[in-house]
C-alpha atoms as a PDB file:
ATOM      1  CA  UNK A   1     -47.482  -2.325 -51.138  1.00  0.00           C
ATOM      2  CA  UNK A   2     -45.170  -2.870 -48.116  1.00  0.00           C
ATOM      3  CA  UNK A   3     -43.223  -5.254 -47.380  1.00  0.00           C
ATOM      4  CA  UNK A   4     -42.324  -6.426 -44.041  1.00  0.00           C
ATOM      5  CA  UNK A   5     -38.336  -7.520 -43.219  1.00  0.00           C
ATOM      6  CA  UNK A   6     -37.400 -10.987 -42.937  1.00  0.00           C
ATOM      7  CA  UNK A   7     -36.685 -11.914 -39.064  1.00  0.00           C
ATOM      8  CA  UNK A   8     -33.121 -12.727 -39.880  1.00  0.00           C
ATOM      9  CA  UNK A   9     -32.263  -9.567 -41.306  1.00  0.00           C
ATOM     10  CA  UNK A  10     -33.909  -7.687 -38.006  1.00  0.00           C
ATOM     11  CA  UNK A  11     -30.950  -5.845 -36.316  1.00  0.00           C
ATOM     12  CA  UNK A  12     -31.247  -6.935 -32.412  1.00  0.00           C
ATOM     13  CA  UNK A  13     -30.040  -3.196 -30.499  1.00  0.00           C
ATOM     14  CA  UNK A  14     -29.340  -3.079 -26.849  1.00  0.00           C
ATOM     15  CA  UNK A  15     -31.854  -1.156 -25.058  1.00  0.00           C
ATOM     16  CA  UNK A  16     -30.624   1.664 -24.068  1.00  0.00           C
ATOM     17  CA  UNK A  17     -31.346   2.563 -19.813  1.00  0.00           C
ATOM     18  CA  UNK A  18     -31.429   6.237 -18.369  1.00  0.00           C
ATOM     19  CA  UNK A  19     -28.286   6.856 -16.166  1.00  0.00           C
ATOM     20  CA  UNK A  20     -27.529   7.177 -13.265  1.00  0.00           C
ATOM     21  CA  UNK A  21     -28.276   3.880 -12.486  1.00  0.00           C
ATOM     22  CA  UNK A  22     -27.203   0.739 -10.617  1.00  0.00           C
ATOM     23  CA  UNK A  23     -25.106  -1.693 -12.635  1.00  0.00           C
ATOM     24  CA  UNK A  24     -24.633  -5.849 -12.264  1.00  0.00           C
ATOM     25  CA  UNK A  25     -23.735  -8.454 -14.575  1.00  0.00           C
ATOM     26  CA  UNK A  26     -27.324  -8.546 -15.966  1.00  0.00           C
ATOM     27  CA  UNK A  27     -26.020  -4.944 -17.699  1.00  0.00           C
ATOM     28  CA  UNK A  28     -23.407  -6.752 -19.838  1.00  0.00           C
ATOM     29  CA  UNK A  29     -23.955  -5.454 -23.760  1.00  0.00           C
ATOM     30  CA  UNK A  30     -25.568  -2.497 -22.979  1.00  0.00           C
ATOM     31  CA  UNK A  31     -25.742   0.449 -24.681  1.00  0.00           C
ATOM     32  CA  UNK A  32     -23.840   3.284 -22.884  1.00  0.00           C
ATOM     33  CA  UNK A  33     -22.399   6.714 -23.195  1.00  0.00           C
ATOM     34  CA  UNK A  34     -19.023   7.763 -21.969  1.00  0.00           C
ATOM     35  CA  UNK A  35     -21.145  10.025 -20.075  1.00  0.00           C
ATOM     36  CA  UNK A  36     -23.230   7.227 -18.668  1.00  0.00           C
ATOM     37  CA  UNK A  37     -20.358   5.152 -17.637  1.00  0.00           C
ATOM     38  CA  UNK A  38     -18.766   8.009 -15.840  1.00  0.00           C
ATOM     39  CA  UNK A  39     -22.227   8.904 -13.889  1.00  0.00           C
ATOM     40  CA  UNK A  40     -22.728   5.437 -12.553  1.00  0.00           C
ATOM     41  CA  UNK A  41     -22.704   5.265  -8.720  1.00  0.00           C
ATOM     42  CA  UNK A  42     -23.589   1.959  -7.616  1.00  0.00           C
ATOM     43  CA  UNK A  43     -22.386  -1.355  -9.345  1.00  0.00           C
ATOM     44  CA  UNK A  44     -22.102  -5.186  -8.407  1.00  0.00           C
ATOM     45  CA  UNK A  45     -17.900  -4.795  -6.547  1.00  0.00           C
ATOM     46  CA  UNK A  46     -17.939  -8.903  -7.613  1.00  0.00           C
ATOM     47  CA  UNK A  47     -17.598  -7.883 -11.179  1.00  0.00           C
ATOM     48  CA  UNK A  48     -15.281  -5.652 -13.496  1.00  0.00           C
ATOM     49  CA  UNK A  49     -16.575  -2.946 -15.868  1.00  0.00           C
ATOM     50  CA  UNK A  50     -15.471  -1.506 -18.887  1.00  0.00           C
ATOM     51  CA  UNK A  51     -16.604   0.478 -21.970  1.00  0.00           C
ATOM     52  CA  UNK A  52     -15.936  -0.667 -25.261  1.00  0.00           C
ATOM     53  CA  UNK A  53     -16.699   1.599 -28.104  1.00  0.00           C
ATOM     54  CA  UNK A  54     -20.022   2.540 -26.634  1.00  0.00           C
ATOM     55  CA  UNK A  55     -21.063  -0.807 -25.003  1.00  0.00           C
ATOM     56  CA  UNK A  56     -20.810  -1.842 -21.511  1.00  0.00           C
ATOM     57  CA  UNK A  57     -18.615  -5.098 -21.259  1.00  0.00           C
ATOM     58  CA  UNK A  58     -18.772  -6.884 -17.425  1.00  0.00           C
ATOM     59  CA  UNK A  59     -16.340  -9.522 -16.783  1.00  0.00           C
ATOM     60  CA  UNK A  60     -15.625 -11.612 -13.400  1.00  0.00           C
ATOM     61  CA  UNK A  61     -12.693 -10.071 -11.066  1.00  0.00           C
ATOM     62  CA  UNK A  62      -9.066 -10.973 -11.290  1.00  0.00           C
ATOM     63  CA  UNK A  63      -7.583 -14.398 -10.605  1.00  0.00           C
ATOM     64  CA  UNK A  64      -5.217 -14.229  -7.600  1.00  0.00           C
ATOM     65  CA  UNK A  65      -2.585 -15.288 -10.076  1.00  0.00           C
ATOM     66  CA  UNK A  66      -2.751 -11.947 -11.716  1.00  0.00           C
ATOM     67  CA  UNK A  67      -3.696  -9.915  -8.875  1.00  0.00           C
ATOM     68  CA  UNK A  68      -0.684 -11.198  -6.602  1.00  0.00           C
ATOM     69  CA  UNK A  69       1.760 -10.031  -9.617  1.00  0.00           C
ATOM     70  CA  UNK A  70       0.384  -7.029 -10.014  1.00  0.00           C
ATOM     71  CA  UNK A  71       0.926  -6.236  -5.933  1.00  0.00           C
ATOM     72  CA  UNK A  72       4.479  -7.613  -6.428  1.00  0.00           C
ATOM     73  CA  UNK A  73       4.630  -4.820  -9.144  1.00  0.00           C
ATOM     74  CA  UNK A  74       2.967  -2.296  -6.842  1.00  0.00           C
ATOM     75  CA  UNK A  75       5.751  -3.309  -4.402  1.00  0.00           C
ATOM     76  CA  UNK A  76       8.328  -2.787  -6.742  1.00  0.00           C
ATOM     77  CA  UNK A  77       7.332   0.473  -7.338  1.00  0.00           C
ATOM     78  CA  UNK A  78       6.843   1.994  -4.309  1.00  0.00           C
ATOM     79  CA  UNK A  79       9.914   0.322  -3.152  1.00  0.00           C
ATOM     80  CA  UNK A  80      11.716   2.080  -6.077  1.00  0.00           C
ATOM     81  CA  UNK A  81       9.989   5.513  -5.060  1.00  0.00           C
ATOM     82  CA  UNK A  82      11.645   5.603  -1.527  1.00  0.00           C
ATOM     83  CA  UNK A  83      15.115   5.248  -2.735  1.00  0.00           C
ATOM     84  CA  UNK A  84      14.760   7.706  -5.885  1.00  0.00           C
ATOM     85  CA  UNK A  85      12.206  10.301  -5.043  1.00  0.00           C
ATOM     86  CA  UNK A  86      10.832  12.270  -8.199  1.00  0.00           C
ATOM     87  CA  UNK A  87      10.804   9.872 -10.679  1.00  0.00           C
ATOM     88  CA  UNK A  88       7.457   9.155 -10.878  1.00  0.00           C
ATOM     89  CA  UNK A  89       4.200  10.845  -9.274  1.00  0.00           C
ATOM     90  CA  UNK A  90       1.999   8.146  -8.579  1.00  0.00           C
ATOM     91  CA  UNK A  91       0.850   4.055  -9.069  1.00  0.00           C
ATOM     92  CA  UNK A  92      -2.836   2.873  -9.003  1.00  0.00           C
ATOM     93  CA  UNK A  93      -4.167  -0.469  -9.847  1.00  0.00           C
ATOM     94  CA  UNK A  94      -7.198  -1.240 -11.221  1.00  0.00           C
ATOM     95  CA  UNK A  95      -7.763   2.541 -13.002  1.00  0.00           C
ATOM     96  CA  UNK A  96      -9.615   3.634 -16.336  1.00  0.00           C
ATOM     97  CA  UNK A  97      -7.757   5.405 -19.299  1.00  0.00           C
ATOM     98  CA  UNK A  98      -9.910   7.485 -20.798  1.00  0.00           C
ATOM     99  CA  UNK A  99     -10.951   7.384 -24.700  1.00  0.00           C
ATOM    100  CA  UNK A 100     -12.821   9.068 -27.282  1.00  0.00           C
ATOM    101  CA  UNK A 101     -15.897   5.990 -26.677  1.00  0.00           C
ATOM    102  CA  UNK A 102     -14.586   3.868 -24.501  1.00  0.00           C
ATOM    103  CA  UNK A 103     -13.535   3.630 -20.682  1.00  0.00           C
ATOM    104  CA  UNK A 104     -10.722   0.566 -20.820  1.00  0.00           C
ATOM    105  CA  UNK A 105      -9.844  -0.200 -17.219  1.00  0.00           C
ATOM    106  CA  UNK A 106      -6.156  -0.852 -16.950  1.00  0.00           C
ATOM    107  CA  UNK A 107      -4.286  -3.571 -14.246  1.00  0.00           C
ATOM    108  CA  UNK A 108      -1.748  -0.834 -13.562  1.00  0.00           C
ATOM    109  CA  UNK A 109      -0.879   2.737 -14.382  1.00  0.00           C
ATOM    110  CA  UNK A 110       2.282   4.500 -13.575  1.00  0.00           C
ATOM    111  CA  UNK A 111       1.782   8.716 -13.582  1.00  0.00           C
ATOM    112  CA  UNK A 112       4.876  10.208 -14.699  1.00  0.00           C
ATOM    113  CA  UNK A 113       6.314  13.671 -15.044  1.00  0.00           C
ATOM    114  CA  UNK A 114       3.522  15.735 -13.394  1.00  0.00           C
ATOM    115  CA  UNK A 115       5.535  17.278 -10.284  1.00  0.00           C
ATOM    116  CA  UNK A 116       1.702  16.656  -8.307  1.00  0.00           C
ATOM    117  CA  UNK A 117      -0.876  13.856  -7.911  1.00  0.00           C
ATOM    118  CA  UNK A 118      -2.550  12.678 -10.557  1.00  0.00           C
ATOM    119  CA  UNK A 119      -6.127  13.959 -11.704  1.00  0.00           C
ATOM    120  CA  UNK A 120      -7.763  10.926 -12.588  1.00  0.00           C
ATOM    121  CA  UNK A 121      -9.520  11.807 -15.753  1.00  0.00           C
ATOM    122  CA  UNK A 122      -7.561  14.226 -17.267  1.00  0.00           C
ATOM    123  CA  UNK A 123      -3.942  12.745 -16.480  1.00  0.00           C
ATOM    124  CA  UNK A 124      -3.222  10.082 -19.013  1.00  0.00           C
ATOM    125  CA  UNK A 125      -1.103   7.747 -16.961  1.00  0.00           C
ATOM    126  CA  UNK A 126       3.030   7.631 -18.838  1.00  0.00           C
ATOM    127  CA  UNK A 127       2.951   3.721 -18.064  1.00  0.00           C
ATOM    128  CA  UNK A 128      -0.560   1.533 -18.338  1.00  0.00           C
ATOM    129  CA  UNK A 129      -0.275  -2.456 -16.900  1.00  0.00           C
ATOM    130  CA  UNK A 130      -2.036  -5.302 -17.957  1.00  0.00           C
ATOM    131  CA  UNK A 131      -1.926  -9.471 -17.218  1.00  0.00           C
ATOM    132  CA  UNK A 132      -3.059 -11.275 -19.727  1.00  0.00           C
ATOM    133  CA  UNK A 133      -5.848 -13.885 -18.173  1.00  0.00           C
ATOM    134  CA  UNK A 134      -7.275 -17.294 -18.993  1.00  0.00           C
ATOM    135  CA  UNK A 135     -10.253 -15.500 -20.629  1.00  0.00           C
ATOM    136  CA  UNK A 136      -9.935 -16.570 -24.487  1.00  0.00           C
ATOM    137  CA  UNK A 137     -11.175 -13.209 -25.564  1.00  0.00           C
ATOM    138  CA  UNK A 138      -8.003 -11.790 -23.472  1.00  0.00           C
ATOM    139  CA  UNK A 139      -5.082 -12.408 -26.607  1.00  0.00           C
ATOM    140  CA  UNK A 140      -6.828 -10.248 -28.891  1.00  0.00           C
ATOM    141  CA  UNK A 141      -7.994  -7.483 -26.592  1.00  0.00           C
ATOM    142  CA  UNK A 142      -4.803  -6.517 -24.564  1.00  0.00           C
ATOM    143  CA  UNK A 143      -1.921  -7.747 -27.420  1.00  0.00           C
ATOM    144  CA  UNK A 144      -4.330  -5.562 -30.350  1.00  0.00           C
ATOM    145  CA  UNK A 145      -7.098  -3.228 -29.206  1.00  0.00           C
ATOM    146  CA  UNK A 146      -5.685  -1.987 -25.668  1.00  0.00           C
ATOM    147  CA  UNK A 147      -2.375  -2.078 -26.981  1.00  0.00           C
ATOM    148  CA  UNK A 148      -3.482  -0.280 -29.828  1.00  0.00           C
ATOM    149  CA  UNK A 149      -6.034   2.405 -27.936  1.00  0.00           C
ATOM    150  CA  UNK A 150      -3.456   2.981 -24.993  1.00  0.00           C
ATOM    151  CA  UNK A 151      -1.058   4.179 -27.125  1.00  0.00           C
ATOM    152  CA  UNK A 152      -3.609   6.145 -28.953  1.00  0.00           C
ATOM    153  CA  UNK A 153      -4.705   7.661 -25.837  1.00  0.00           C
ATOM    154  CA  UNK A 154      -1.017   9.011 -25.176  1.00  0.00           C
ATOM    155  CA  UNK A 155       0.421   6.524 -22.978  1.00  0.00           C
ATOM    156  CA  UNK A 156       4.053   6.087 -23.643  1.00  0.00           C
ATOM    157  CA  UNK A 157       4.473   2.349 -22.989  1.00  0.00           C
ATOM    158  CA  UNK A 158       1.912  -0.521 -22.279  1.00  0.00           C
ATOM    159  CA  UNK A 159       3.288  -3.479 -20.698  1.00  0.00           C
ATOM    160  CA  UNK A 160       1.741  -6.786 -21.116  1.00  0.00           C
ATOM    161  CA  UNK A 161       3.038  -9.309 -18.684  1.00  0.00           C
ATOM    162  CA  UNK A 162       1.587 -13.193 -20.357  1.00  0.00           C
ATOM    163  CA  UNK A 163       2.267 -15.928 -17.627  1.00  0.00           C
ATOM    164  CA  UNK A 164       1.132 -17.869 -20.246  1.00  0.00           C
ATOM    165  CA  UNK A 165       3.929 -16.878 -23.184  1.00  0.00           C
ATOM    166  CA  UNK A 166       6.264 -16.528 -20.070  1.00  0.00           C
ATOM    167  CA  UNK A 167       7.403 -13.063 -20.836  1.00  0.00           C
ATOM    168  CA  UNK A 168       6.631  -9.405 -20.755  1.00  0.00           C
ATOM    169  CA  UNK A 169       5.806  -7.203 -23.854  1.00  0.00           C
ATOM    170  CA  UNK A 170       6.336  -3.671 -23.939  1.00  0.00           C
ATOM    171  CA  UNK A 171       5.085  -1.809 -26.527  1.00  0.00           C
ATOM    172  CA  UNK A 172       5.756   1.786 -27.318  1.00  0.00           C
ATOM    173  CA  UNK A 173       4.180   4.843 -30.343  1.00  0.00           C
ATOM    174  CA  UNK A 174       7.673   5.880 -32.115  1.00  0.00           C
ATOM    175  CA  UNK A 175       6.996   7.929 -35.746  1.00  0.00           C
ATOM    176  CA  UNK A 176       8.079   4.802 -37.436  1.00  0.00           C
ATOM    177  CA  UNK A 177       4.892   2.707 -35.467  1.00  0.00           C
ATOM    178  CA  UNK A 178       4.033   0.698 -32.587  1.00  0.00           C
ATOM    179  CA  UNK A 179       7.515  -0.856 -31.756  1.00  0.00           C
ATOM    180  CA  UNK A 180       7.597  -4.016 -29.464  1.00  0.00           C
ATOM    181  CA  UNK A 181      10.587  -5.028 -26.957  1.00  0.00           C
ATOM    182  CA  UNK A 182       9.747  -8.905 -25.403  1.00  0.00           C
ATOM    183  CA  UNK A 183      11.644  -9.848 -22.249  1.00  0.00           C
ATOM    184  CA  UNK A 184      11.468 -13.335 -21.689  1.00  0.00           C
ATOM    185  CA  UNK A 185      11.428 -15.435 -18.161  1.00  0.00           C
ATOM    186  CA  UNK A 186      15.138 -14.993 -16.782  1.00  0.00           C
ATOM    187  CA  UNK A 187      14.932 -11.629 -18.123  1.00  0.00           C
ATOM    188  CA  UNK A 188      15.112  -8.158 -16.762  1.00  0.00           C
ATOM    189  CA  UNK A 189      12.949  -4.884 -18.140  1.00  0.00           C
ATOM    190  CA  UNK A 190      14.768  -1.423 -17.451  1.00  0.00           C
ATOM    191  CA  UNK A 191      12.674   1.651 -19.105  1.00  0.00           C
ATOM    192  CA  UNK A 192      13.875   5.055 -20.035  1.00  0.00           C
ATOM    193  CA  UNK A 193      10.741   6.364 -18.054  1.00  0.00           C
ATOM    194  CA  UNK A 194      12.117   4.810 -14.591  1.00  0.00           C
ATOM    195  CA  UNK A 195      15.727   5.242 -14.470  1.00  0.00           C
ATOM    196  CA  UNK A 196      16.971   3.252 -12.144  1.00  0.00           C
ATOM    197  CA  UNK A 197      14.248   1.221 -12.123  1.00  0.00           C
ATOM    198  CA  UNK A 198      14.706  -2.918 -12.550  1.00  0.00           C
ATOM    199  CA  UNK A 199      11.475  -5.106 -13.284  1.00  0.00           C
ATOM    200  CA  UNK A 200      12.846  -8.395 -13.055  1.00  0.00           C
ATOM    201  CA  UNK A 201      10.351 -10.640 -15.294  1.00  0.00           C
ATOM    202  CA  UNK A 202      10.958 -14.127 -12.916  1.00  0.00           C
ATOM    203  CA  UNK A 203       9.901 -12.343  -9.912  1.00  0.00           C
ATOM    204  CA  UNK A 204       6.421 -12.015 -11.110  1.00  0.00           C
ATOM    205  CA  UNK A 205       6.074 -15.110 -12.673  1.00  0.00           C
ATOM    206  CA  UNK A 206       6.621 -16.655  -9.647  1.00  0.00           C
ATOM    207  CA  UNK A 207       3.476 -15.203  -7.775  1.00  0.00           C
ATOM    208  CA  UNK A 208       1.638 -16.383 -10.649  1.00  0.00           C
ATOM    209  CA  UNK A 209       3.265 -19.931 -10.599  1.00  0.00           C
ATOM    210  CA  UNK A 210       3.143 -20.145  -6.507  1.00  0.00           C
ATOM    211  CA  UNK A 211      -1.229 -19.713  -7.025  1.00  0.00           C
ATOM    212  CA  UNK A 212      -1.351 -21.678  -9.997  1.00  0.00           C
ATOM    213  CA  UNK A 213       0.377 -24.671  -7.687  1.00  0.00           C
ATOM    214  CA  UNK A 214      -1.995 -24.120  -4.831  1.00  0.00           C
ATOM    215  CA  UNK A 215      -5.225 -24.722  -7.565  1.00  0.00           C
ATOM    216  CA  UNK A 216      -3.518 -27.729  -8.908  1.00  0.00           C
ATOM    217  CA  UNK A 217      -2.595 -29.355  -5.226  1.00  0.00           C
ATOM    218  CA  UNK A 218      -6.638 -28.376  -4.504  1.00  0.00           C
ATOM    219  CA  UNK A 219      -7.859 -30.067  -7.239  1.00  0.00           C
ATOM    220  CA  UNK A 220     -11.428 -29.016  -8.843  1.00  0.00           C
END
């Protein structure tokens, strides 16, 4: 005699859509292939999109109190390049480090050591970016699993700038571990990758703090 499963123990799968396709926010928690992601064409530009161990994750685009840093980073580093030529080949924001199932889209990448421009998915990036938002989810995805898959992936140092914590983590794959160096606000980062180069952690958190002053004078 058969027996038919009790509703609560009926496992609820994403349906899975042909690619190419168009994605939006409606998308979020689908199935996908690395394949997949790479094919799309067309997508909603008011969201972000990432792959996460096979499923597609959409989130809403960056606060201006992230996105202002990271230009003030971008600055820095193109600033850097004019006075010491060489160091590094190239700085993107907004790019996607490629992993075995997943496509995790980084704030920042720094390309270093290739003598060319980058090829975009082949070249792991040296340096990979991120600024940790007011998403809750955000802690445990870039301080564990991007830290963690970024490193994995065979970039040499991940730096997490937290408005939040006030500081900047950098975290680097030594034979020992995953070793972590925190620079706090007043602070200044050099890295053996940049010589030369000076990431001064106050200068940041003040295009963070200047937005986050314009909300609170605006009110809700």
């Amino acid at each position: 005699m058969s027996t038919v499963p009790h509703p609560l123990l009926i496992e609820v799968v994403p349906e899975r859509i042909p690619f190419p396709r168009y994605v939006g926010p409606a998308d979020n928690g689908q199935l996908m292939t690395p394949e997949e992601f790479d094919a799309i064409e067309e997508y909603d530009e008011l969201y972000l999109y990432e792959l996460i161990e096979g499923v597609l994750i959409v989130s809403e685009l960056t606060e201006p109190s992230e996105a202002d840093p990271n230009d003030e980073l971008g600055y820095l580093l193109r600033s850097f390049a004019e006075t010491h030529p060489g160091i590094f080949d190239r700085t993107l924001y907004g790019q996607y480090i490629r992993i075995t199932r997943s496509r995790r889209r980084a704030d920042r990448v720094v390309w270093i050591g290739l003598g060319r421009v980058p090829r975009l998915k082949c070249d792991v990036p040296a340096i990979a970016v991120d600024f940790v938002s007011a998403r809750k989810q955000s802690w445990q995805r870039d301080y564990a699993h991007k830290r963690e898959e970024y490193l994995a992936a065979g970039v040499k140092e991940y730096w997490l700038f937290d408005r939040f914590q006030r500081q900047l983590s950098v975290f680097q794959s030594t034979d020992a571990g995953i070793t972590t160096t925190v620079i706090p606000s007043g602070g200044t980062y050099t890295s053996p990758l940049l010589p030369g180069f000076e990431l001064p952690i106050d200068r940041l958190l003040k295009c963070a703090d200047d937005w986050i002053a314009m909300e609170s004078e605006d009110g809700p």
